[in-house]
N, C-alpha and C. Protein backbone atom coordinates (compact mmCIF):
# COMPACT_ATOMS: atom_id res chain seq x y z
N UNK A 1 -23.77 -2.04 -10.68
CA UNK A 1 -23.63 -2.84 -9.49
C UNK A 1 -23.42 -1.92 -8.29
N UNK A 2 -24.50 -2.10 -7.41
CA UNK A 2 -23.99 -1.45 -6.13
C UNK A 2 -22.77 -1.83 -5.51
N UNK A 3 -22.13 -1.02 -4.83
CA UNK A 3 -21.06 -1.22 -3.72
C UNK A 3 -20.22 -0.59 -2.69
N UNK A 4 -20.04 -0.88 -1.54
CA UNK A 4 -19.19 0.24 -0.96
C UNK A 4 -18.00 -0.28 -0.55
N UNK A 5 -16.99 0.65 -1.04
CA UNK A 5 -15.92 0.75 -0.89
C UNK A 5 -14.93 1.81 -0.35
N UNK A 6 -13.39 1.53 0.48
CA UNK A 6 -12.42 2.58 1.08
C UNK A 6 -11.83 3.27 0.15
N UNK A 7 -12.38 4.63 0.10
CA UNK A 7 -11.34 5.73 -0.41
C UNK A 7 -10.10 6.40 -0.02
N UNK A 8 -8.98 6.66 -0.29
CA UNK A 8 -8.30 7.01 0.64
C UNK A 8 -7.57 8.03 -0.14
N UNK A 9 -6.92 8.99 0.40
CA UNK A 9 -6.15 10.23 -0.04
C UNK A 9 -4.98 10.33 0.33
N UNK A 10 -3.87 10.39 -0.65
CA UNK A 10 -2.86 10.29 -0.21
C UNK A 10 -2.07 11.76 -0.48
N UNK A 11 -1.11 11.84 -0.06
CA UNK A 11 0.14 13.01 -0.72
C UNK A 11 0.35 13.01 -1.88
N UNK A 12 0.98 12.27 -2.67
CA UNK A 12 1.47 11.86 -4.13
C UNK A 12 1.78 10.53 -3.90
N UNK A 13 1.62 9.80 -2.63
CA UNK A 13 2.40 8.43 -2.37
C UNK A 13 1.19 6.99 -3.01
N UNK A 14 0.33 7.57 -3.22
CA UNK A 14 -0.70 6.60 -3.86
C UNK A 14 -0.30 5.27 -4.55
N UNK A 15 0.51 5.43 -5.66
CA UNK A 15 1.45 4.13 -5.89
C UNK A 15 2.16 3.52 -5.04
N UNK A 16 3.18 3.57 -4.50
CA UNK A 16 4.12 3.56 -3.42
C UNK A 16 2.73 2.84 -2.90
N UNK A 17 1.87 3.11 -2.17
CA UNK A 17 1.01 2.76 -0.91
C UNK A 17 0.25 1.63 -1.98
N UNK A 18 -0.34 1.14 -3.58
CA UNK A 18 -1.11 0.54 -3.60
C UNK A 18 0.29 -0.52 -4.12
N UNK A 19 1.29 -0.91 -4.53
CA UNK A 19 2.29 -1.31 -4.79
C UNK A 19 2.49 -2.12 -3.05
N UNK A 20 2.57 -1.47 -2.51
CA UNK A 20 2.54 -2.19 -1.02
C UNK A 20 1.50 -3.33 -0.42
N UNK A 21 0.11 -2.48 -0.84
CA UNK A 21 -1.19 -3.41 -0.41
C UNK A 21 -1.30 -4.23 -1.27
N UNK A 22 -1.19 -4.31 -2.62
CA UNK A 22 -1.16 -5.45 -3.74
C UNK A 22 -0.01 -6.46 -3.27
N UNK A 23 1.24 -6.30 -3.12
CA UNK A 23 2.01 -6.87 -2.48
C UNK A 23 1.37 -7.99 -1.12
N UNK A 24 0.69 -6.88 -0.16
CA UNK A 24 0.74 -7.50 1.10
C UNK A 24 -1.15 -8.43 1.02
N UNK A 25 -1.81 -8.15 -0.05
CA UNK A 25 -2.90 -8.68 -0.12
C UNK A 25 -3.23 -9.78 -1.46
N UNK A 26 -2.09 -9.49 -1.71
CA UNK A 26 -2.21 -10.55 -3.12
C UNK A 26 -3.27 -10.12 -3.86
N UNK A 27 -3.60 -8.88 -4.00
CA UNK A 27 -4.49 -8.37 -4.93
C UNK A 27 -4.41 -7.76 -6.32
N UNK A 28 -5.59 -7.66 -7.09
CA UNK A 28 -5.55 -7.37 -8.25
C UNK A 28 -6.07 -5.61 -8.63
N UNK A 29 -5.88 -5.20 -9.73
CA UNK A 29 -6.22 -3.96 -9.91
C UNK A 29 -7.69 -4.24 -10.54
N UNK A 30 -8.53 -3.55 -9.94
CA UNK A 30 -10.01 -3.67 -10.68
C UNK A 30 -10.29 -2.58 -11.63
N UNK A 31 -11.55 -2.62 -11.92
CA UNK A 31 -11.97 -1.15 -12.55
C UNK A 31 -11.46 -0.79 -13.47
N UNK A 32 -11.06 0.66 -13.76
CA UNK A 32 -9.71 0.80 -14.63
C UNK A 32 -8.61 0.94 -14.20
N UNK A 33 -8.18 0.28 -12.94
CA UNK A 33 -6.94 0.07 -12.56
C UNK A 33 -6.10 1.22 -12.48
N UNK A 34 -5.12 1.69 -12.66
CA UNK A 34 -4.87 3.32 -12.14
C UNK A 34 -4.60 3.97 -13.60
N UNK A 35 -5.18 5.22 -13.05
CA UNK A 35 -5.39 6.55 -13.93
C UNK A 35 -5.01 7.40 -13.68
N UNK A 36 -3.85 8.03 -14.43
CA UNK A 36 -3.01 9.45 -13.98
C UNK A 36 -3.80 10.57 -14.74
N UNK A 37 -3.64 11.94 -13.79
CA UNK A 37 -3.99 12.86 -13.81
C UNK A 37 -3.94 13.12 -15.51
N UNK A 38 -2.90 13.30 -16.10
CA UNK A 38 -2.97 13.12 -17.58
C UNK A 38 -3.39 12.45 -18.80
N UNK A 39 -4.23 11.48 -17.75
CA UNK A 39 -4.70 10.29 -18.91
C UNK A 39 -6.16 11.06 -19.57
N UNK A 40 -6.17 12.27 -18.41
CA UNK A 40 -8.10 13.15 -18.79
C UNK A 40 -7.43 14.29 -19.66
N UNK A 41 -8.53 14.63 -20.27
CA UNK A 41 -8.00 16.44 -20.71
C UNK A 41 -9.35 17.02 -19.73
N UNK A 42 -7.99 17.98 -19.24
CA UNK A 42 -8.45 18.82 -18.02
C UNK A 42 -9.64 20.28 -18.62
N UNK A 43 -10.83 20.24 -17.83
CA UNK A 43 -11.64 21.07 -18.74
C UNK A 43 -11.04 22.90 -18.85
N UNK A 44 -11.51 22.76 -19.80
CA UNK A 44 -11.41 24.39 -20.68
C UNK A 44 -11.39 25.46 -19.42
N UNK A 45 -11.09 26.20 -19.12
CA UNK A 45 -10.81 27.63 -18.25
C UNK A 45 -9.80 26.88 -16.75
N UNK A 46 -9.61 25.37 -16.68
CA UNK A 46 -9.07 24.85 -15.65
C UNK A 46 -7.54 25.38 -15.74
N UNK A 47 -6.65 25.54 -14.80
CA UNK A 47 -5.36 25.77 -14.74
C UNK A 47 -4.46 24.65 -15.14
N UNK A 48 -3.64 24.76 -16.38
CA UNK A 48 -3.09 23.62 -16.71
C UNK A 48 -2.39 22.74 -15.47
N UNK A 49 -2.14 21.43 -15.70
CA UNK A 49 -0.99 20.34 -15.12
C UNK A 49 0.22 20.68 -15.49
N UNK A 50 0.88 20.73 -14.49
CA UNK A 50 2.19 20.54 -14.60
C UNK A 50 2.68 18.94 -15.29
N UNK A 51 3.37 19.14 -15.71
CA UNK A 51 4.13 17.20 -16.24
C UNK A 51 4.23 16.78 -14.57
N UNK A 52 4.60 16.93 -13.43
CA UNK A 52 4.44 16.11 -12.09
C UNK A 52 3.40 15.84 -11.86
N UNK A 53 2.23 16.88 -12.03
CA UNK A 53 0.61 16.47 -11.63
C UNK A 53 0.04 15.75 -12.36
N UNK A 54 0.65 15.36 -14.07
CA UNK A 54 0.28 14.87 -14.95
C UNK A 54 -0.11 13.55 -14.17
N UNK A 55 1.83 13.16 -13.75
CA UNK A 55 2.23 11.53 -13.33
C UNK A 55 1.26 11.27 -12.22
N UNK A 56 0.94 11.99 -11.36
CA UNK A 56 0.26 12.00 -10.09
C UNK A 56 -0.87 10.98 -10.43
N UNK A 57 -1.53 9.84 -9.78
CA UNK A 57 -2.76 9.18 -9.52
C UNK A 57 -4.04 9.84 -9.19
N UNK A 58 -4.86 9.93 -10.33
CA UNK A 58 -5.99 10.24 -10.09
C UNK A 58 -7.24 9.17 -9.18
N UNK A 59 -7.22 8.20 -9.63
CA UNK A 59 -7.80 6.99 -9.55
C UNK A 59 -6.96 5.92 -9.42
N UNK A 60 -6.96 4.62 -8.67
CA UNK A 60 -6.52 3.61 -8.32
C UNK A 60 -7.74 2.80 -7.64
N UNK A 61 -7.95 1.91 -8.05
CA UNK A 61 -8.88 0.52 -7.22
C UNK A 61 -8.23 -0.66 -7.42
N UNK A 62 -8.39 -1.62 -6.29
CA UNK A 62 -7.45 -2.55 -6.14
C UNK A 62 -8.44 -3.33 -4.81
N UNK A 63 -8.72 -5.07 -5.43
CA UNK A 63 -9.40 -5.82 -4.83
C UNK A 63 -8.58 -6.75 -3.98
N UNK A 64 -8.96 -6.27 -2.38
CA UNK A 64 -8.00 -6.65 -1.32
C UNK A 64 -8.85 -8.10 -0.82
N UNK A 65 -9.77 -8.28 -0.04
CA UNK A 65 -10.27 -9.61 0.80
C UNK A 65 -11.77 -9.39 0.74
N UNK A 66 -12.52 -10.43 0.49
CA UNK A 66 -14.21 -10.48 0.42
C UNK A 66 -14.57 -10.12 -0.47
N UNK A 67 -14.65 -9.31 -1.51
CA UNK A 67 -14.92 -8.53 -3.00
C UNK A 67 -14.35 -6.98 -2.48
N UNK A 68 -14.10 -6.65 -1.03
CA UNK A 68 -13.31 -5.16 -1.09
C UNK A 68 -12.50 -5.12 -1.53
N UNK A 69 -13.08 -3.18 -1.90
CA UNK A 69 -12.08 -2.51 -3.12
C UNK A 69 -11.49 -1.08 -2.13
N UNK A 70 -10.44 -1.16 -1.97
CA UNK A 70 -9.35 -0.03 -1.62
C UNK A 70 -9.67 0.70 -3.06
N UNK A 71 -9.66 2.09 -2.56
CA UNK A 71 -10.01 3.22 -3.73
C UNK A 71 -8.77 4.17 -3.34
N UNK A 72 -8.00 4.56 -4.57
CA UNK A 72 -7.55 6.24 -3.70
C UNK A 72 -7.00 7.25 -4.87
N UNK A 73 -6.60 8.24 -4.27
CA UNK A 73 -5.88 9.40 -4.79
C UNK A 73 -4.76 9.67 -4.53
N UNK A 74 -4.18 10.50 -5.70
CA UNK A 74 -3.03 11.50 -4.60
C UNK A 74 -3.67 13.06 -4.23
N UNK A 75 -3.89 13.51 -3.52
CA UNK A 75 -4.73 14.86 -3.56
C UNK A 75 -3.14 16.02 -3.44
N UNK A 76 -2.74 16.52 -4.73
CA UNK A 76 -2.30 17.61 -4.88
C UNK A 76 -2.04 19.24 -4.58
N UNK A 77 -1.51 19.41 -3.80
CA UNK A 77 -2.12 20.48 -3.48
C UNK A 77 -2.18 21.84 -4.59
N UNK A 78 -1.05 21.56 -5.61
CA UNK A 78 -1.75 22.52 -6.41
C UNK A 78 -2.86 22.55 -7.72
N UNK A 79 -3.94 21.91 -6.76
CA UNK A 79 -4.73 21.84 -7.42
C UNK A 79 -6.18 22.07 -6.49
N UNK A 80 -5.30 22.60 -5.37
CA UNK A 80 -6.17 22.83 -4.35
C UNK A 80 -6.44 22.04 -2.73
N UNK A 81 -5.86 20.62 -3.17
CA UNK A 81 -6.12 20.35 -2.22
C UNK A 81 -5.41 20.45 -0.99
N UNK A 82 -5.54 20.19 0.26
CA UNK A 82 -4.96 20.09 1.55
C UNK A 82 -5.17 19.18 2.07
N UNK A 83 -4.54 17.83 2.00
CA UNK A 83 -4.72 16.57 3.10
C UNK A 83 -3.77 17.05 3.98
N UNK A 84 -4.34 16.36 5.18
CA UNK A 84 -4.48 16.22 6.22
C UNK A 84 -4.85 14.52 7.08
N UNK A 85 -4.39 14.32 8.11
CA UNK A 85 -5.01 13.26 8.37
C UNK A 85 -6.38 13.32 8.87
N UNK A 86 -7.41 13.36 8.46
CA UNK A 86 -8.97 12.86 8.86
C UNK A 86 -9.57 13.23 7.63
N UNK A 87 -8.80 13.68 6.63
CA UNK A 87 -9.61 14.49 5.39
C UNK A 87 -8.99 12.85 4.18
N UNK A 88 -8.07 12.08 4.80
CA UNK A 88 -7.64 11.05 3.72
C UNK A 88 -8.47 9.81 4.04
N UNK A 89 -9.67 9.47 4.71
CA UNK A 89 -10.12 8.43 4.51
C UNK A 89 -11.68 8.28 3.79
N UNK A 90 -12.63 8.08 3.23
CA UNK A 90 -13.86 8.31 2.48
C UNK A 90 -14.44 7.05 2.85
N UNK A 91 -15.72 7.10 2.90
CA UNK A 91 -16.37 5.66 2.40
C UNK A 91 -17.37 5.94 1.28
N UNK A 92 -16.97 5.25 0.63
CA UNK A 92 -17.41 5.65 -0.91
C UNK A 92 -18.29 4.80 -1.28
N UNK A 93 -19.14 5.32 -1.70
CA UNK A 93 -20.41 4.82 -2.15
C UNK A 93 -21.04 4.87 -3.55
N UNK A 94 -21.47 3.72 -4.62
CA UNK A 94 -21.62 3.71 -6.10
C UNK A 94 -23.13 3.75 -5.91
N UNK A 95 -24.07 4.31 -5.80
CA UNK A 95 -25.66 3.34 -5.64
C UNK A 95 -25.69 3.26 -7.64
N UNK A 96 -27.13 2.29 -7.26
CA UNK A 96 -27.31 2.02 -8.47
C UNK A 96 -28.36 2.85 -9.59
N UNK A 97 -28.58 3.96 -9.24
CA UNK A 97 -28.93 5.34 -9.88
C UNK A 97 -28.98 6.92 -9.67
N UNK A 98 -29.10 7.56 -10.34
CA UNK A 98 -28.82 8.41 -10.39
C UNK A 98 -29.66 9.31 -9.40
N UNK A 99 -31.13 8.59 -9.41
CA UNK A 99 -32.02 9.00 -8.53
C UNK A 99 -31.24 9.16 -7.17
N UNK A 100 -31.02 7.71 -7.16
CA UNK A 100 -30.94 7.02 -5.33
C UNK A 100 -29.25 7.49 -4.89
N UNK A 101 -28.67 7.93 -5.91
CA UNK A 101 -27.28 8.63 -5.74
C UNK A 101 -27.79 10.28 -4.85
N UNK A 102 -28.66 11.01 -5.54
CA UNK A 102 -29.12 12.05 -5.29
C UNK A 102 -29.81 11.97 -3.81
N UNK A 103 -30.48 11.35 -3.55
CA UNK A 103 -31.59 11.25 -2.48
C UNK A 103 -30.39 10.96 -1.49
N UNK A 104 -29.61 9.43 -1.67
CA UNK A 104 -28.34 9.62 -0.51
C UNK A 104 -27.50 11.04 -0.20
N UNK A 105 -27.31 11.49 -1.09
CA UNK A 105 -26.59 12.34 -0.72
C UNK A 105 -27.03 13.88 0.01
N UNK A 106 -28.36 14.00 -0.52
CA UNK A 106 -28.69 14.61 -0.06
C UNK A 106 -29.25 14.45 1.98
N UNK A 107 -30.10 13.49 1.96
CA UNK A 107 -30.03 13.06 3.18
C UNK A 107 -28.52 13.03 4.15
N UNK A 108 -27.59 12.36 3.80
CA UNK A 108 -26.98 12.39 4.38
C UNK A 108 -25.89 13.35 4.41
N UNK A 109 -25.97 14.67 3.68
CA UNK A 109 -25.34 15.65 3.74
C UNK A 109 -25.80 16.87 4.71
N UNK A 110 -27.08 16.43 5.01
CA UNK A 110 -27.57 17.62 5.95
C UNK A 110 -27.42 17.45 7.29
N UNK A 111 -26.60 18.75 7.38
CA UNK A 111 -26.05 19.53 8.30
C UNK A 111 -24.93 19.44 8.66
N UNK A 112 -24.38 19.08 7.21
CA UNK A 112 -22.87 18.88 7.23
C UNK A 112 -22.04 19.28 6.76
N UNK A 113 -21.02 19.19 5.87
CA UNK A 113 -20.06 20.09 4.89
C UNK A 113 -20.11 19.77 3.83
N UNK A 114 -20.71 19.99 2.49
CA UNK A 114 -20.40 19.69 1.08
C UNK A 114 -19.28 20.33 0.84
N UNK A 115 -18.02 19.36 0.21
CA UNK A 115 -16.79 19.72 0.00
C UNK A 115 -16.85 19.71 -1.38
N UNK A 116 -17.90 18.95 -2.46
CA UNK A 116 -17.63 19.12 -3.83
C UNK A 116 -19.12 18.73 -4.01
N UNK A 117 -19.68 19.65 -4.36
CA UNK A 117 -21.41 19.67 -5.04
C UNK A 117 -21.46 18.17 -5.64
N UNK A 118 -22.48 17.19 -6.04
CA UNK A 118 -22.70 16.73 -6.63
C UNK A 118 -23.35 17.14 -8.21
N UNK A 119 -22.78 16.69 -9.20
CA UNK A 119 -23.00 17.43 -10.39
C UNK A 119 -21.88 16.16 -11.06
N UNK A 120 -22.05 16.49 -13.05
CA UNK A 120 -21.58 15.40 -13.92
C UNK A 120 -20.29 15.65 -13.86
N UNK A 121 -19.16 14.98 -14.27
CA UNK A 121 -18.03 14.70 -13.45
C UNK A 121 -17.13 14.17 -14.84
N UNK A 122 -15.93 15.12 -15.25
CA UNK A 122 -15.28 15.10 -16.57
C UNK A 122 -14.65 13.80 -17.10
N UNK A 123 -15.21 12.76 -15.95
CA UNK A 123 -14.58 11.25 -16.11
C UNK A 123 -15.67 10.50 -16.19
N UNK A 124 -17.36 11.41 -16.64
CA UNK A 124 -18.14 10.18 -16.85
C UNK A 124 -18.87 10.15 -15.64
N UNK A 125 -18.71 10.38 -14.81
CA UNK A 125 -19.28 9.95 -13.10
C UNK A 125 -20.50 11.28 -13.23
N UNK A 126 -21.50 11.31 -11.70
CA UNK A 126 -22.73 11.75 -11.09
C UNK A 126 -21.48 11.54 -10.06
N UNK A 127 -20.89 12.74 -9.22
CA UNK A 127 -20.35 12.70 -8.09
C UNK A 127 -20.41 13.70 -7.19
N UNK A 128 -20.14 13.93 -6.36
CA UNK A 128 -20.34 14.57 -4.98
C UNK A 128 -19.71 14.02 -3.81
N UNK A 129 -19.05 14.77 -2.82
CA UNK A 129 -17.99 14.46 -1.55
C UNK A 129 -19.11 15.34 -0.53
N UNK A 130 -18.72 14.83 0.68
CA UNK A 130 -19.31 16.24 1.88
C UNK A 130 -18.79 15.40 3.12
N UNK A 131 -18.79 16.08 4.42
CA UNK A 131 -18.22 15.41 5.73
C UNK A 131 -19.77 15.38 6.65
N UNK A 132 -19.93 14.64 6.54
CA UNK A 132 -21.18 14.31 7.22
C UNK A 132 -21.57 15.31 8.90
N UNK A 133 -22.84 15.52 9.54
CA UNK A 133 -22.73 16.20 10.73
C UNK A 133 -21.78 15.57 11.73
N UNK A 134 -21.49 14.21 11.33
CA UNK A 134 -20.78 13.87 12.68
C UNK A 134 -19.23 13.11 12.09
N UNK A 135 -18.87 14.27 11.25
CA UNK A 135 -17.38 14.26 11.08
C UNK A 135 -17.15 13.18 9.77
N UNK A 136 -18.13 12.44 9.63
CA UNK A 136 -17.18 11.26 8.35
C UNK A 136 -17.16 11.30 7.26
N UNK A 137 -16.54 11.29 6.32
CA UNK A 137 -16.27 11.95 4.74
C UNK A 137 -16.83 10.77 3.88
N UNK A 138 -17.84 11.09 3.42
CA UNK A 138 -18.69 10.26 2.51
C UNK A 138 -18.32 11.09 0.42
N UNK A 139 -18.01 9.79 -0.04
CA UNK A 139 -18.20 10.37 -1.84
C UNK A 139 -19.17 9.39 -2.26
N UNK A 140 -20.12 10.07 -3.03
CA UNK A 140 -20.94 9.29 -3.97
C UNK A 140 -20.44 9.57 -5.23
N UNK A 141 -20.39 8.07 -6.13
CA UNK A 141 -20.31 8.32 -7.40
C UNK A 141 -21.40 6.71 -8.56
N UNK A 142 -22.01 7.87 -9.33
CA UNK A 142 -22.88 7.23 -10.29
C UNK A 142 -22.79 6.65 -11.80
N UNK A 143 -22.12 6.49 -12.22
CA UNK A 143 -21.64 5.66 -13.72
C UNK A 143 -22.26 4.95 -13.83
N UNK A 144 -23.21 5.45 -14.89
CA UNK A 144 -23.70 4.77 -15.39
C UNK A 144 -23.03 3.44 -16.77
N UNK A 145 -23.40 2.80 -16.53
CA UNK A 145 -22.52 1.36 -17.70
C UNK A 145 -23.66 1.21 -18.65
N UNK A 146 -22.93 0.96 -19.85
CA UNK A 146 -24.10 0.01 -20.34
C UNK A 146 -23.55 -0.87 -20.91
């Protein structure tokens, strides 16, 4: 199923923040509902998790008004990341193949910043992040279902 949906990046406050919007939207958890960093085994030569990064939110979706889906993270920093405010909002995008995942992203990555290559993705996904030429942080991701 195609769809686009808000990604958002948090500190570690990701619960805390979807605990609030479920609250204030009377919403439900979609998808697989939230997924801690420990629920994956982290690939081979990766730097282990700490038990805190374990607890940390990898994934969270949660269906707020119209069929939108609030998406987010906690982005860690030792794991690399650095949020910031303009680096925590995404519009995230599922297309419905792998082809038309590729072709978006590519188009709309040029002349801009690829922040994470598109390539297969240790949770199953065809994904890829980049900040578009005119500043806006786009993720594609492809899962295939059957």
């Amino acid at each position: 199923m195609t769809r686009v949906t808000t990604y958002l990046n948090f500190p570690g406050t990701t619960e805390e923040a979807f605990a609030f919007y479920q609250r204030v939207f009377n919403g439900s958890y979609t998808g697989h509902g939230i997924q801690r960093f420990g629920d994956f085994d982290i690939p081979e030569g990766d730097t282990p998790l700490s038990e805190e990064d374990k607890n940390l939110i990898l994934h969270a979706e949660l269906s707020i008004l119209g069929g939108h889906a609030l998406m987010a993270t906690d982005a860690p920093e030792s794991m690399g990341f650095q949020m910031f405010y303009g680096n925590n909002m995404h519009i995230h995008i599922e297309p419905e193949s792998r082809e038309e995942t590729k072709r978006i992203f590519d188009e709309l990555s040029e002349g801009g910043h690829i922040n994470m290559p598109l390539e297969d993705m240790f949770w199953g996904a065809y994904y890829g992040s980049f900040t578009d030429k005119f500043g806006i942080n786009w993720m594609l991701n492809f899962q295939h279902v059957e």
